[in-house]
Every structure is written in structure tokens, then in C-alpha cells.
Protein backbone atom coordinates (compact mmCIF):
# COMPACT_ATOMS: atom_id res chain seq x y z
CA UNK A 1 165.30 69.33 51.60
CA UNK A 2 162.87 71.90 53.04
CA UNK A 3 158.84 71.17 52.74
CA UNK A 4 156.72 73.57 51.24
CA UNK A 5 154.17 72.28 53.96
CA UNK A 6 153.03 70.02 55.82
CA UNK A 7 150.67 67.14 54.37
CA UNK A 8 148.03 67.42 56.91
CA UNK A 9 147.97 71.33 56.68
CA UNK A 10 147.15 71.55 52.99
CA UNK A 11 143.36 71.85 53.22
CA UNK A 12 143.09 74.16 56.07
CA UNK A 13 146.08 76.49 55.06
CA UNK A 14 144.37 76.46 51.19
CA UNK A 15 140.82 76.98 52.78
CA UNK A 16 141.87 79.81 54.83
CA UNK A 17 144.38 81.63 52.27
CA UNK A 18 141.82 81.24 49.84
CA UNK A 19 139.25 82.83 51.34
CA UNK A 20 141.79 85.79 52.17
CA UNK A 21 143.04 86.30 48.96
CA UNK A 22 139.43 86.75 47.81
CA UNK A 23 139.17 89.40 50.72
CA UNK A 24 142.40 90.95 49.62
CA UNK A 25 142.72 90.28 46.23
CA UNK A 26 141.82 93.88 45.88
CA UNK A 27 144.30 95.54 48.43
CA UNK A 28 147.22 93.36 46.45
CA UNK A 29 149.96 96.16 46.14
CA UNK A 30 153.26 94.36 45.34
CA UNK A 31 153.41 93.13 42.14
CA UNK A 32 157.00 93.09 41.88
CA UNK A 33 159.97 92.95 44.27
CA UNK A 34 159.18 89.36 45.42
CA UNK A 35 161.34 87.29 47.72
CA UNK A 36 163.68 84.76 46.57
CA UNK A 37 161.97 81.13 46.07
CA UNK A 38 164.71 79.37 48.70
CA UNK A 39 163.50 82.59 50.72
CA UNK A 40 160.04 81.47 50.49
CA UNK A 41 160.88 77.84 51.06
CA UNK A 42 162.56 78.49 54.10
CA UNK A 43 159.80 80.59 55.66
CA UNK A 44 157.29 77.74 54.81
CA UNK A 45 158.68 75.33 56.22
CA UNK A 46 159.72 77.04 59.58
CA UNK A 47 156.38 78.75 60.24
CA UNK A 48 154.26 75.27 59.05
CA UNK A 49 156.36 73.83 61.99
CA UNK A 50 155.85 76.58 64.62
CA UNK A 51 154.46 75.64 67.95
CA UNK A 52 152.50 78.96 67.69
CA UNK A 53 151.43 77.95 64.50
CA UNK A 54 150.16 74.78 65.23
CA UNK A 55 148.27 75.95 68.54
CA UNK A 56 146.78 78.40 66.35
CA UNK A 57 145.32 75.85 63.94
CA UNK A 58 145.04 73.55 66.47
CA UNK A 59 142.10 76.59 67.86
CA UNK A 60 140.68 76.83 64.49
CA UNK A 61 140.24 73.58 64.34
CA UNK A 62 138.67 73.31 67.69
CA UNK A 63 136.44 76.06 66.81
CA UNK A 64 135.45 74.44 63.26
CA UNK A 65 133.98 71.10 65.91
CA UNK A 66 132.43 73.58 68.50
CA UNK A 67 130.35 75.67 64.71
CA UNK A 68 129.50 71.53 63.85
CA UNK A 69 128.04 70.91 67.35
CA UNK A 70 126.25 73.90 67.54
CA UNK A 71 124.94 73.31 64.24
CA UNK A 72 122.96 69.87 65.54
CA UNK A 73 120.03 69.85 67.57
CA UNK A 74 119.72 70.97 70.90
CA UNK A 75 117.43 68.61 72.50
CA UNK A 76 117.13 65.06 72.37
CA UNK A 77 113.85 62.59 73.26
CA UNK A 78 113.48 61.21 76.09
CA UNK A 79 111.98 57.60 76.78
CA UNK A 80 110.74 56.30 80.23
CA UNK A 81 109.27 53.44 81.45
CA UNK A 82 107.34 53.38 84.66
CA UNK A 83 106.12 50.24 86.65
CA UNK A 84 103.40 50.67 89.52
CA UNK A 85 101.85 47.78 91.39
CA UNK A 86 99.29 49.47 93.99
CA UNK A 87 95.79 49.03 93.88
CA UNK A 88 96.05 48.85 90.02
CA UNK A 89 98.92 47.64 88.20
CA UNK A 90 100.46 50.14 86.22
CA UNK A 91 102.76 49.96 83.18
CA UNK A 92 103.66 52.92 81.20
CA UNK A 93 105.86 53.73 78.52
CA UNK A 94 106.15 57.65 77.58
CA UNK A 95 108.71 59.12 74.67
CA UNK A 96 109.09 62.82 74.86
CA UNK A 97 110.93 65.43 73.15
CA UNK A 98 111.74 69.16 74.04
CA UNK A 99 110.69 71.61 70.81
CA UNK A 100 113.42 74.97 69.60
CA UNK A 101 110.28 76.95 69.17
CA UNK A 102 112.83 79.93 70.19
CA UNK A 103 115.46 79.51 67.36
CA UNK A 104 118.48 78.80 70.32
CA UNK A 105 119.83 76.31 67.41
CA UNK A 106 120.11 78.77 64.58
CA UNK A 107 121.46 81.33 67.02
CA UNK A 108 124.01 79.25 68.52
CA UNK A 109 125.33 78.43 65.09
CA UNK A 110 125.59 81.94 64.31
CA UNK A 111 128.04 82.49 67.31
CA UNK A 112 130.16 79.80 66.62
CA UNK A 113 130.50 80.54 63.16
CA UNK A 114 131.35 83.83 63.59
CA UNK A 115 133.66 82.53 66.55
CA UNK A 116 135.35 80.40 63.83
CA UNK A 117 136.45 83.12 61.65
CA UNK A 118 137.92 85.05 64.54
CA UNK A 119 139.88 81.73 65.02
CA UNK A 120 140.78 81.82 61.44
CA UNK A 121 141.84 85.30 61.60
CA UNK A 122 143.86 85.37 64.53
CA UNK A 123 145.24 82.05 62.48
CA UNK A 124 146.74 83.86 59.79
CA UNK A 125 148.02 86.84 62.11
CA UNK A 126 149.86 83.79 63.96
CA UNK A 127 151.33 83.03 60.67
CA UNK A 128 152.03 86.33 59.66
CA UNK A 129 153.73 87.33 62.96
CA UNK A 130 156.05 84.16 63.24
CA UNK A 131 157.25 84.61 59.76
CA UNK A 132 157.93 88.35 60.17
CA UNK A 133 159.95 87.33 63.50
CA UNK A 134 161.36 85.07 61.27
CA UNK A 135 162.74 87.64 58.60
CA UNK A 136 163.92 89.86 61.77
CA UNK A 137 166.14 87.32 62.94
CA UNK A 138 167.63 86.58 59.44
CA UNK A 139 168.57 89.82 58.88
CA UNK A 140 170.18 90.33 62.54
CA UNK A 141 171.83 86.80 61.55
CA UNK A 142 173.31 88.54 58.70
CA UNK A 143 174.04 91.69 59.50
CA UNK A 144 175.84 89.74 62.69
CA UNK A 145 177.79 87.51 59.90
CA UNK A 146 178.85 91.14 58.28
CA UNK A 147 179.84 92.77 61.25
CA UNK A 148 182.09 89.43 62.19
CA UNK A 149 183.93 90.19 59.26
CA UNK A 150 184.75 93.98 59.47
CA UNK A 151 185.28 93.00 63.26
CA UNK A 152 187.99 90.69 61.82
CA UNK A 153 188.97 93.06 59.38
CA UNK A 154 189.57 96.12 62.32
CA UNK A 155 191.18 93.35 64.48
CA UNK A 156 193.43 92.47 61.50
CA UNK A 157 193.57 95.76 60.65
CA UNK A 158 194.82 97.00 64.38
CA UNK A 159 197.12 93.79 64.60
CA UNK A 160 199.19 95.02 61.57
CA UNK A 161 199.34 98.42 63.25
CA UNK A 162 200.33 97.13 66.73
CA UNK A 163 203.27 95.30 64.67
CA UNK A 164 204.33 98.26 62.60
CA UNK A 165 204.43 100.04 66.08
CA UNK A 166 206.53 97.93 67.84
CA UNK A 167 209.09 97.78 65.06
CA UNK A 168 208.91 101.73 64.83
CA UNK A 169 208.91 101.89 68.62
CA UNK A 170 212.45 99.36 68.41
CA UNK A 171 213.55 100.99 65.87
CA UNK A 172 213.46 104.49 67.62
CA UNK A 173 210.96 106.13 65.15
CA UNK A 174 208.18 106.08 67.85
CA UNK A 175 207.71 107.10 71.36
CA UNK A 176 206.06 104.88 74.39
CA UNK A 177 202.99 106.95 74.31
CA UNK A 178 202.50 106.13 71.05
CA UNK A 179 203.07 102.38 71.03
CA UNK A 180 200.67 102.04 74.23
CA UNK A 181 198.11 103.73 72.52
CA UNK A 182 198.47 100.71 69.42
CA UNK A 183 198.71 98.27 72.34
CA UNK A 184 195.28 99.46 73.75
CA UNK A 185 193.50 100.06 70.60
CA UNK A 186 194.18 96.33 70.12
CA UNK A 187 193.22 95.56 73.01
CA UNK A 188 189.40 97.40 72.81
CA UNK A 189 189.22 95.77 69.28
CA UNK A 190 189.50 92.61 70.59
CA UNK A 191 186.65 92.98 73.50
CA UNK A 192 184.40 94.32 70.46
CA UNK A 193 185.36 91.54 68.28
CA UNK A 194 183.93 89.40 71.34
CA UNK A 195 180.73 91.41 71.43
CA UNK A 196 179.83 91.34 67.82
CA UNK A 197 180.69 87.46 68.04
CA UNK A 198 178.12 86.99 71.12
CA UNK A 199 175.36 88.90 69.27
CA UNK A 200 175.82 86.95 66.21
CA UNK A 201 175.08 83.59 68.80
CA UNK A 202 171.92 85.48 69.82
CA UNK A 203 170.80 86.31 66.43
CA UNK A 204 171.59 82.88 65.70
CA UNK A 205 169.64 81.71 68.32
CA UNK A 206 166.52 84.20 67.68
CA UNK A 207 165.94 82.27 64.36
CA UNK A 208 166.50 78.37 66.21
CA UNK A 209 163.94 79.21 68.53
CA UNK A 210 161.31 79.59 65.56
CA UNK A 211 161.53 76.31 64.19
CA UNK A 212 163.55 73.18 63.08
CA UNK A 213 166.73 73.06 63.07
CA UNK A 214 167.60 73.58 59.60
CA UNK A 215 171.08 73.51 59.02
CA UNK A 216 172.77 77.38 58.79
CA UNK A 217 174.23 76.79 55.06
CA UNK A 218 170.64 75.95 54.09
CA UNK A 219 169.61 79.41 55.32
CA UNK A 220 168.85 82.10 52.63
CA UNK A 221 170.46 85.28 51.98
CA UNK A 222 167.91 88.14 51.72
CA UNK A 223 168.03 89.98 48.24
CA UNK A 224 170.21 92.51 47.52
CA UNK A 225 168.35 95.05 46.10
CA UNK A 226 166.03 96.77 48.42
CA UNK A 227 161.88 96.93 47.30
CA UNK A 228 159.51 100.30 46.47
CA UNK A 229 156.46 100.50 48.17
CA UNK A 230 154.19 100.89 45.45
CA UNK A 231 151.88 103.31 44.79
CA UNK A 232 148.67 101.86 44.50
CA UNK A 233 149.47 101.47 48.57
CA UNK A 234 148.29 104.60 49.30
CA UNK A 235 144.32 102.95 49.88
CA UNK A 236 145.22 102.58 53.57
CA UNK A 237 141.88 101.80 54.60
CA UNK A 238 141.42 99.01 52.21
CA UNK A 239 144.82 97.46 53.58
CA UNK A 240 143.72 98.41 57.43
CA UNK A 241 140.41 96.31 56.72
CA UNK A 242 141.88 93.19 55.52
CA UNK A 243 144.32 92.65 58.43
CA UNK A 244 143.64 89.83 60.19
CA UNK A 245 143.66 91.82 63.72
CA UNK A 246 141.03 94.26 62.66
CA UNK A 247 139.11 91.54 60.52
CA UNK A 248 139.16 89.43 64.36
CA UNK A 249 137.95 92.58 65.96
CA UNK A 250 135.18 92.98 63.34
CA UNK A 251 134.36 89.40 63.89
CA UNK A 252 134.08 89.79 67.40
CA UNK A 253 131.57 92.72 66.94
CA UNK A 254 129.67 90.51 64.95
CA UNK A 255 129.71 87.94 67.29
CA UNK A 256 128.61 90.15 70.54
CA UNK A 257 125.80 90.92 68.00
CA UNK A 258 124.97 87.51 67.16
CA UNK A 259 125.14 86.85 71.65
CA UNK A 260 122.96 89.67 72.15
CA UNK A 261 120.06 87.93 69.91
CA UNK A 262 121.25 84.56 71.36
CA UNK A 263 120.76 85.41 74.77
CA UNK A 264 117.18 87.00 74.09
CA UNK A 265 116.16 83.88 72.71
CA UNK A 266 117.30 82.22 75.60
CA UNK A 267 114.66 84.10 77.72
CA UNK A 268 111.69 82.31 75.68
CA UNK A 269 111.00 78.82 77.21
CA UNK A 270 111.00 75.74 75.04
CA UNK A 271 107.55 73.28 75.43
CA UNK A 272 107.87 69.74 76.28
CA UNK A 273 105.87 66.98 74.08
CA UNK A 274 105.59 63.93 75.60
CA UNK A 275 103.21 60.83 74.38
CA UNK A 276 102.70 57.93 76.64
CA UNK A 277 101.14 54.29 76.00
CA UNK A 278 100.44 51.56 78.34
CA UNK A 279 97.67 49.17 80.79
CA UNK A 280 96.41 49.92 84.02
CA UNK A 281 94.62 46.67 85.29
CA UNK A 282 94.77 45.57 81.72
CA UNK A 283 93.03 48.22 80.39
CA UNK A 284 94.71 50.20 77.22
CA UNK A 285 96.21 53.82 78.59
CA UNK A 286 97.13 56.34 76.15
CA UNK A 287 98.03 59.69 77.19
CA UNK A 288 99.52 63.43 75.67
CA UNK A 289 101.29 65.65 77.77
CA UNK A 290 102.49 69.54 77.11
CA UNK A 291 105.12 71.14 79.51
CA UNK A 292 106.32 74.73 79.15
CA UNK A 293 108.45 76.34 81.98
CA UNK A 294 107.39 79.34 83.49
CA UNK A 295 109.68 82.53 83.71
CA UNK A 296 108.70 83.40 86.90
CA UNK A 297 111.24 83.50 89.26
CA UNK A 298 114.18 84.76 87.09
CA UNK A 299 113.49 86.09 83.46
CA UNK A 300 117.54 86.10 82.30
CA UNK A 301 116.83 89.53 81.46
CA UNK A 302 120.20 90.61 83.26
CA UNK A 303 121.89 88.35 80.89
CA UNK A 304 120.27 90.28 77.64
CA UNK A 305 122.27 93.55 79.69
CA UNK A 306 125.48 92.07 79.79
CA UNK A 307 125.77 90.99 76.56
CA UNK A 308 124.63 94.18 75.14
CA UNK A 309 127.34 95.96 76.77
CA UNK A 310 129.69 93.02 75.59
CA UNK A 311 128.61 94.14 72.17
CA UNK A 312 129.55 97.94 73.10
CA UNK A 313 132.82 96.34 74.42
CA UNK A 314 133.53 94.80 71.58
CA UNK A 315 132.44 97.68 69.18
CA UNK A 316 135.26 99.82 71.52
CA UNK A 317 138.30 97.59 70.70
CA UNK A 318 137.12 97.71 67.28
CA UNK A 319 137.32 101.04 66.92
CA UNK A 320 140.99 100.99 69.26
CA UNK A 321 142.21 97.99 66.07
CA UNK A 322 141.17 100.25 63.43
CA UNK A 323 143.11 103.48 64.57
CA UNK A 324 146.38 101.03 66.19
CA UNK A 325 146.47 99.92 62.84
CA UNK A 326 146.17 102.86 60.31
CA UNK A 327 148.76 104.59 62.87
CA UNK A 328 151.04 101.27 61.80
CA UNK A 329 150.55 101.27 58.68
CA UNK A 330 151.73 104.63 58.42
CA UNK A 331 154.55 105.18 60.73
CA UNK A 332 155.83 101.58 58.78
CA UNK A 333 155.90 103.05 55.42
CA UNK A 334 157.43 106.76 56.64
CA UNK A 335 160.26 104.80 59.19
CA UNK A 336 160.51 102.49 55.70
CA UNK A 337 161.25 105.43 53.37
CA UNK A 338 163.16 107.18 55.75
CA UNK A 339 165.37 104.60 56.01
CA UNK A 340 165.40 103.55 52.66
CA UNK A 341 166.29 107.26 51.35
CA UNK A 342 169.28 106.78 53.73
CA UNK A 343 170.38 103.69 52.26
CA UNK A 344 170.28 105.12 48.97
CA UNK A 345 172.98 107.82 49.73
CA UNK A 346 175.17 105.88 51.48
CA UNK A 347 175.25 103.51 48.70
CA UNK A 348 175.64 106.22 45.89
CA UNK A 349 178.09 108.42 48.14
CA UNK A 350 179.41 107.19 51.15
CA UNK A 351 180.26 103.79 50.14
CA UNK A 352 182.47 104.78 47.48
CA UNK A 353 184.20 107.21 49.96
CA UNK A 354 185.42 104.44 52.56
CA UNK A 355 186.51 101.89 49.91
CA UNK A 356 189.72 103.41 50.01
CA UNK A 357 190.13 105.14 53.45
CA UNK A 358 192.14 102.72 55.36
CA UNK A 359 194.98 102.42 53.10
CA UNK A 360 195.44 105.87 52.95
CA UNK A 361 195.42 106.39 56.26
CA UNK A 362 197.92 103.85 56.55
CA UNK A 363 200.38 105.40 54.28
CA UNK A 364 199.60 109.08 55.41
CA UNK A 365 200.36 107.94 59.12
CA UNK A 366 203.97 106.11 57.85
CA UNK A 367 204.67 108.68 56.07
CA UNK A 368 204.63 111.25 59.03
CA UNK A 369 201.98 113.08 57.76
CA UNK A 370 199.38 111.57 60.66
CA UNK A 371 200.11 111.13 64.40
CA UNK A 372 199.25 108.22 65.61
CA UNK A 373 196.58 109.09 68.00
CA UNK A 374 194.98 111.25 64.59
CA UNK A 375 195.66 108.08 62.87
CA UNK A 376 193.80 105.90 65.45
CA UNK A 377 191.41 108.21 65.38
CA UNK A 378 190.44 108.39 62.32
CA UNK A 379 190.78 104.85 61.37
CA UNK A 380 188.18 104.06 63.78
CA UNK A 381 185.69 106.39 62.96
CA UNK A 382 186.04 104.75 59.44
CA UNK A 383 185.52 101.01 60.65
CA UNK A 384 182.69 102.98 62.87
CA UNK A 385 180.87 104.47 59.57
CA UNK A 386 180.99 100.86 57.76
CA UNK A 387 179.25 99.27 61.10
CA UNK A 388 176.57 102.09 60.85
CA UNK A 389 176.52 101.26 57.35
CA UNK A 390 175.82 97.45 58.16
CA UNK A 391 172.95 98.19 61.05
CA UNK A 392 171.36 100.81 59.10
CA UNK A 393 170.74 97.96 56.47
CA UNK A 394 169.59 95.53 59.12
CA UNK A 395 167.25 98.47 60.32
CA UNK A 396 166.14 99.25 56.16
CA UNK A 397 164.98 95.32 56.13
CA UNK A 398 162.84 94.94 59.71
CA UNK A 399 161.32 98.47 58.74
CA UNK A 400 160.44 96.88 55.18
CA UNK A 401 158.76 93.77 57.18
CA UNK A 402 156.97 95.94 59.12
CA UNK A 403 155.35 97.55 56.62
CA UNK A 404 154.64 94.32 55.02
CA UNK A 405 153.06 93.10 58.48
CA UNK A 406 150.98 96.85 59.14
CA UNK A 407 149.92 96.54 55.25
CA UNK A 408 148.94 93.12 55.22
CA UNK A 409 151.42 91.84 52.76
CA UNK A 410 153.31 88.52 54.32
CA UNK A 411 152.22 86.41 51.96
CA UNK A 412 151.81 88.10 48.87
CA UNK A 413 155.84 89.59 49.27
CA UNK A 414 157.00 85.74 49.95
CA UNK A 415 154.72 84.07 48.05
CA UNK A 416 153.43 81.56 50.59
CA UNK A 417 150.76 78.95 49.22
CA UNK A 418 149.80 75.91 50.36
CA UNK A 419 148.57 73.42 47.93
């Protein structure tokens, strides 16, 4: 049986998809056209299990300790003891403590905060990328199933031929010309049959290397009917802001920001306290002391300077995220409906065309009426349209997850929760 998810995932995954579904519960565009529930099953449980995944989390995680440390105090007290014996006899004890009179603690916490929900961002992209890999592979795993079979079919298809041939060819009714040509369409049937065969291994392999390995009769089919993009879609820039890649980028603004104030805090020095007790010669000694280091010798302005041009930096690749992905967004939904138009026509006309081509070939070439190089000819181009046929689906499907991946909608097309 496949796991929805992982037991010690639950409260991250539901902490971090909750907070994104608040951020994109208005950019929600598919509200019908959902994947399959073994679909969803199956994508759960391999990208739960991905070593990218997991090293994502495993950052966000890492990220969520370094926002806790930075949230505690900086400085801790110090306690000496000193012991003199000289003319007088000296014995001290002193307890001091360094003060944030510049705010470092609030500002670190600020960084790593904001340092956490790049982590969580570039999180969910993880997730979103694996399973979209994911659904590529699946479809080049079936379309590679598909073309097996009409690979066995023009194999089978040629084989019958070659045999008619050679009983023509004994029988007198055909020349040698004729009966090599059977022999070496065979012949280039069979080295395709071997290609197709290989690719299906790859495709195959493309979806092992994701995740377990979950046996191949527990894989899902993808649906047969092809999904709309919806209307309500067309509010690209709502959609480009809640990706995960430009939210990151924003985030990293932010957080060049949030260094920029950090580091000018930096430059003012924190005072020392210190209060010390003890006897010299028996006598009570009680004594205050106030340190404050002096920027003299280096002010850490330079520091202030680079991060402000971090910050510009940062700001830049914003900027770069924000145009990469509205230019993805819509080159996915024209190379989607493009493709999708195509699809349409070829079921509606050409599909109803080829259902019957073969066999009449067949019995036009017997009866005299085709040569046999026309008849060769012709009978491949037809095996050749029904391949086209078969990749121009596979092509319909990764241009559909593309769009779901440049729109932002993983998760809301396959329904992934965890509880």
C-alpha cells in the first residue's frame, strides 16, 4: 500500500502548505479537472520519500534552529574569581554581563526568520519540481508502453507481409526486388522495435530514480481526458507572486534589508557591567565597573557598504524571477493550447482516418492495385502518423505540467495534503 506521507512529515508539510494555501488561496484556478486519487497517492508517496525532498526539509528545519538561536540572548555573564597574595591579600569575586543596548538580538532574529521562509519556499519548489519530474516520466513511461505495442503491431504487421511475399515470390506472382524490399522493411522494423524497447527502459528508469521502488502494476495511468486551463488564469501576476521561486527571491530582498539594518547595528558598541565583592587584608571590597569599546581603529562601516549592495543584488535577481517567470507562465499556457488544439483534431479527424488504413492497404496491394514499394510506403507513413499521434500526447501532458509548475498549481491539480 502507498503512504499518503510520512509520520514525521505531517506537521511541517501541514505548517508549510497551510500557510501557502492562505497565500494562494486567491490565485486557486482549477476547480475541476483534478488528478486521479491513486494518481495523487502515488505522487505522495514518491516525493515524501525523495532525497531532494528530504534535504530540502532537512534545510528548513535547520533554518527553523538557526531563527530559535538567534531569537535567545546574545551575551551571557561572566563570573571570575581572582586571588592575590602581595603586600595585601586579595580575594575578589566579580559577575559581569555585556548589555544589547544596540538591538543586534532583535535584528538577528529578523534575518533568520526571514532566512527561514526562503528555506520554506525553496521547500515547496523542491516538492513541486520532483513531482512534476515525476509526472514527466510517467507519461514518457506510457507513451513508451504505447509505442511498444504499435512497434509490435508494425513488426507483426511487416512479419505477415514478409510471409505473404515469400509465398507470392514462390509462387511466381512477385519479383526479387520486391521480396527484398519485404525482407528489409522487416528488418528496419525490427532495429526500431529495439529502440522504442530501450527508451521505454529509460523512461522506466527516469521514474525509479525519483523514489521507492514501487512496483510498475501499482503505477497509475494518467486520465484520459485532457484539462482546460481556466479562465480565471488569466491574473498572471497574482500566480507569478505566489511561486515559491519569486516568493524566495522576495524573501531574500527582505532579508538583505533586514542585513543592511543588522550590520549598522553592529557598528554601535555594547557596554560591559560588571559588579565585584570581596576583602583585601580583611577589609570588605565592593566595586562597579562600566566597559564600552571604542570604535576607533575600524568603524565596520565597509561592512554597512557591502550589504547595501547585497540588498541591490538581491533586489536585481528579484526583478530577473519576476520576468523568468511571467515569460513561463506564458509560453506554458500558449505551448499548452497549442498542443492541446492539436490533440483535439487528431482525435476528432485523424484518428478515425487510420483506424482502418492498414487493412486496406493490405487488400489494395493483393489485389494488384498497389506495388509493393507504394504499399511499403504507405503503410509506414501510417504506423509513422499513429507514433506522432502517441508523442504528440506525451508532449500535450509535460506541456500541461508545465503550466501547472509556471502557474503554481502542483498541488491544487493533484490534490496533495498532508494531515
Amino acid at each position: 500500500m502507498l503512504k499518503l506521507c510520512y509520520r514525521h512529515a505531517f506537521v511541517l508539510c501541514g505548517l508549510i502548505l497551510v500557510s501557502w494555501t492562505t497565500l494562494v488561496a486567491e490565485t486557486t484556478v482549477l476547480e475541476n479537472a483534478r488528478a486521479s486519487i491513486a494518481l495523487t497517492r502515488f505522487v505522495q508517496a514518491v516525493v515524501d520519500s525523495n532525497p531532494r525532498v528530504q534535504a530540502a526539509r532537512a534545510g528548513l528545519e535547520a533554518s527553523s534552529a538557526l531563527r530559535d538561536a538567534a531569537s535567545r540572548p546574545l551575551y551571557n555573564p561572566e563570573l571570575s574569581l581572582d586571588a592575590e597574595n602581595a603586600q595585601a591579600r586579595i580575594r575578589t569575586l566579580s559577575i559581569s554581563q555585556t548589555l544589547d543596548w544596540g538591538g543586534k538580538r532583535k535584528a538577528r532574529t529578523a534575518v533568520a526568520e526571514l532566512d527561514r521562509l526562503v528555506a520554506e519556499a525553496e521547500y515547496l519548489d523542491a516538492r513541486w519540481a520532483v513531482a512534476v519530474d515525476l509526472l514527466n516520466g510517467l507519461v514518457q513511461y506510457q507513451i513508451g508502453i504505447e509505442r511498444n505495442r504499435l512497434a509490435q503491431t508494425r513488426q507483426q504487421l511487416m512479419e505477415e507481409f514478409a510471409a505473404l511475399a515469400q509465398r507470392q515470390f514462390a509462387a511466381g506472382e512477385l519479383d526479387q526486388v520486391a521480396l527484398g524490399q519485404a525482407i528489409l522493411s522487416l528488418t528496419e522494423v525490427r532495429i526500431q522495435k529495439a529502440m522504442v524497447a530501450a527508451d521505454l527502459a529509460e523512461a522506466r528508469q527516469a521514474v525509479y530514480s525519483l523514489g521507492p521502488r514501487i512496483p510498475e502494476a501499482q503505477w497509475p495511468s494518467l486520465p484520459e481526458k485532457l484539462p482546460e486551463i481556466p479562465e480565471q488564469s488569466a491574473d498572471s501576476q497574482a500566480l507569478v507572486q505566489a511561486l515559491p521561486g519569486v516568493a524566495a527571491a522576495r524573501h531574500r530582498v527582505n532579508m538583505a534589508d533586514a542585513v543592511v539594518g543588522l550590520q549598522r547595528r553592529e557598528r554601535r558598541p555594547d557596554p560591559t557591567l560588571s559588579l565585584t565583592g570581596g576583602y583585601e587584608d580583611g577589609e570588605r571590597l565592593i566595586g562597579l565597573g562600566l566597559s564600552i569599546p571604542l570604535p576607533i581603529r575600524n568603524r565596520f562601516a565597509h561592512e554597512v557598504t557591502a550589504a547595501m549592495a547585497e540588498r541591490v543584488q538581491a533586489q536585481q535577481l528579484a526583478d530577473d524571477a519576476v520576468q523568468m517567470a511571467h515569460a513561463s507562465l506564458t509560453s506554458a499556457a500558449a505551448r499548452y493550447e497549442l498542443s492541446r488544439s492539436a490533440w483535439d483534431e487528431w482525435e476528432h479527424t485523424g484518428r478515425k482516418s487510420l483506424d482502418r488504413q492498414s487493412e486496406q492497404l493490405r487488400r489494395l496491394w493483393q489485389a494488384g492495385d498497389l506495388s509493393t514499394a507504394d504499399y511499403l510506403s504507405q503503410l509506414g507513413e501510417t504506423l509513422d502518423v499513429q507514433e506522432s499521434a502517441l508523442d504528440l500526447r506525451g508532449q500535450v501532458w509535460q506541456a500541461w505540467f508545465q503550466w501547472l509548475l509556471a502557474a503554481g498549481q502542483v498541488d491544487v491539480w493533484l490534490g496533495l495534503t498532508c494531515e
